[in-house]
Protein backbone atom coordinates (compact mmCIF):
# COMPACT_ATOMS: atom_id res chain seq x y z
CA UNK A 1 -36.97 10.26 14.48
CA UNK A 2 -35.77 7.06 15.98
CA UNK A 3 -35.26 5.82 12.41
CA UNK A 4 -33.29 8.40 11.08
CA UNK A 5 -31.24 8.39 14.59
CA UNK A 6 -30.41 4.23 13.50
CA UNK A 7 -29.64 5.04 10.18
CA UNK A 8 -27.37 8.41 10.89
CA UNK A 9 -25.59 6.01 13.83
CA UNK A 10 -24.94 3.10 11.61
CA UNK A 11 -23.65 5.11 8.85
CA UNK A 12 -21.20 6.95 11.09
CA UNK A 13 -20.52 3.89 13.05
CA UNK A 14 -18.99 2.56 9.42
CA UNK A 15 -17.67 5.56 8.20
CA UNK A 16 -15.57 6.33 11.25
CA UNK A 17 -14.44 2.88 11.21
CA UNK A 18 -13.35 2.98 7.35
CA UNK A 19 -11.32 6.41 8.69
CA UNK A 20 -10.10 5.02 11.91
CA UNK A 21 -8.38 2.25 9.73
CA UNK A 22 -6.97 3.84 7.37
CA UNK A 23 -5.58 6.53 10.07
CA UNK A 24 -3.94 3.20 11.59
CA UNK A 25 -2.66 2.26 8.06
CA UNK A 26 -4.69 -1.25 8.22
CA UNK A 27 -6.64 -0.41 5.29
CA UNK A 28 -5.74 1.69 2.19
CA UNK A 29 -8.26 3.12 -0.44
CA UNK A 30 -7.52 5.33 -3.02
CA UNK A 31 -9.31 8.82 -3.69
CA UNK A 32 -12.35 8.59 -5.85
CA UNK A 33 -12.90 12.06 -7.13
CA UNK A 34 -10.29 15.10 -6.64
CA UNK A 35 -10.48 18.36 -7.94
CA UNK A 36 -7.14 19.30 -7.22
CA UNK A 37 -3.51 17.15 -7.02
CA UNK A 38 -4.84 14.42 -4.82
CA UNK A 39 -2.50 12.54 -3.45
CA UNK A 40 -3.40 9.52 -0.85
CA UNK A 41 -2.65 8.67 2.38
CA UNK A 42 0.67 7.42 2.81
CA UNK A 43 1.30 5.32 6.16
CA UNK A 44 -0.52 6.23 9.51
CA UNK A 45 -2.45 8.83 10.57
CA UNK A 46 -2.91 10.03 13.90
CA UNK A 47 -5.30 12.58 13.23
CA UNK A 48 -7.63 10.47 11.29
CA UNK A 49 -7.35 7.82 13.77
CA UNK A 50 -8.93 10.04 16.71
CA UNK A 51 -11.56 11.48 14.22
CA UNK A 52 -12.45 7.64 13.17
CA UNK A 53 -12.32 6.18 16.89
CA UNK A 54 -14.34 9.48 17.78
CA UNK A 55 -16.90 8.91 14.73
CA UNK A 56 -17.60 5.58 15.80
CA UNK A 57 -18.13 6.49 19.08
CA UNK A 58 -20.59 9.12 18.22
CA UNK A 59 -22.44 6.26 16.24
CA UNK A 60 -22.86 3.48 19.09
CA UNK A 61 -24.13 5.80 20.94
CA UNK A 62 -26.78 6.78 18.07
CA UNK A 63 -27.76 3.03 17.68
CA UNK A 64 -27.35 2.24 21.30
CA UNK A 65 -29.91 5.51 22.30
CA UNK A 66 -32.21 4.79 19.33
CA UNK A 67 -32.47 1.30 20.10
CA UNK A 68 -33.11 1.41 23.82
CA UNK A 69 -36.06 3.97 23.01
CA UNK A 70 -37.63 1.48 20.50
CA UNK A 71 -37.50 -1.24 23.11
CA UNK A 72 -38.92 1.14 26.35
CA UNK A 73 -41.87 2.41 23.72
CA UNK A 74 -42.61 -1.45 22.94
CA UNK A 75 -42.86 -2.87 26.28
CA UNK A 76 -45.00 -0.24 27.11
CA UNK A 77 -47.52 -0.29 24.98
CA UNK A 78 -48.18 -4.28 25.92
């Protein structure tokens, strides 16, 4: 569980950060598969900015909880 908590945080710790800059137009990628007329992001986001900065929130807080636990369990066990 404490793995899986690590892994989920990390990957939505980078994922929120990938849409957290392009919702502040510092980093531009182009769609990768679209079913329908896909156009990308032109300029700044606001929206995607909150959902990044909120995304990586959520994911410190997954590697920050996950970690601590894996320390307490250690040092008790010694």
């Amino acid at each position: 569980m404490k793995k899986a908590a690590l892994v989920s945080g990390v990957i939505s710790a980078m994922l929120g950060g990938l849409w957290l800059l392009q919702g502040l137009g510092l980093a531009h990628v182009r769609p990768i598969l679209c079913f329908a007329d896909c156009a990308p992001i032109q300029g700044a986001s606001l929206t995607w900015a909150i959902v990044g900065f909120l995304m990586v929130t959520v994911g410190v807080i997954a590697i920050f909880f996950s970690v601590k636990r894996r320390a307490a369990a250690t040092t008790q066990f010694r």
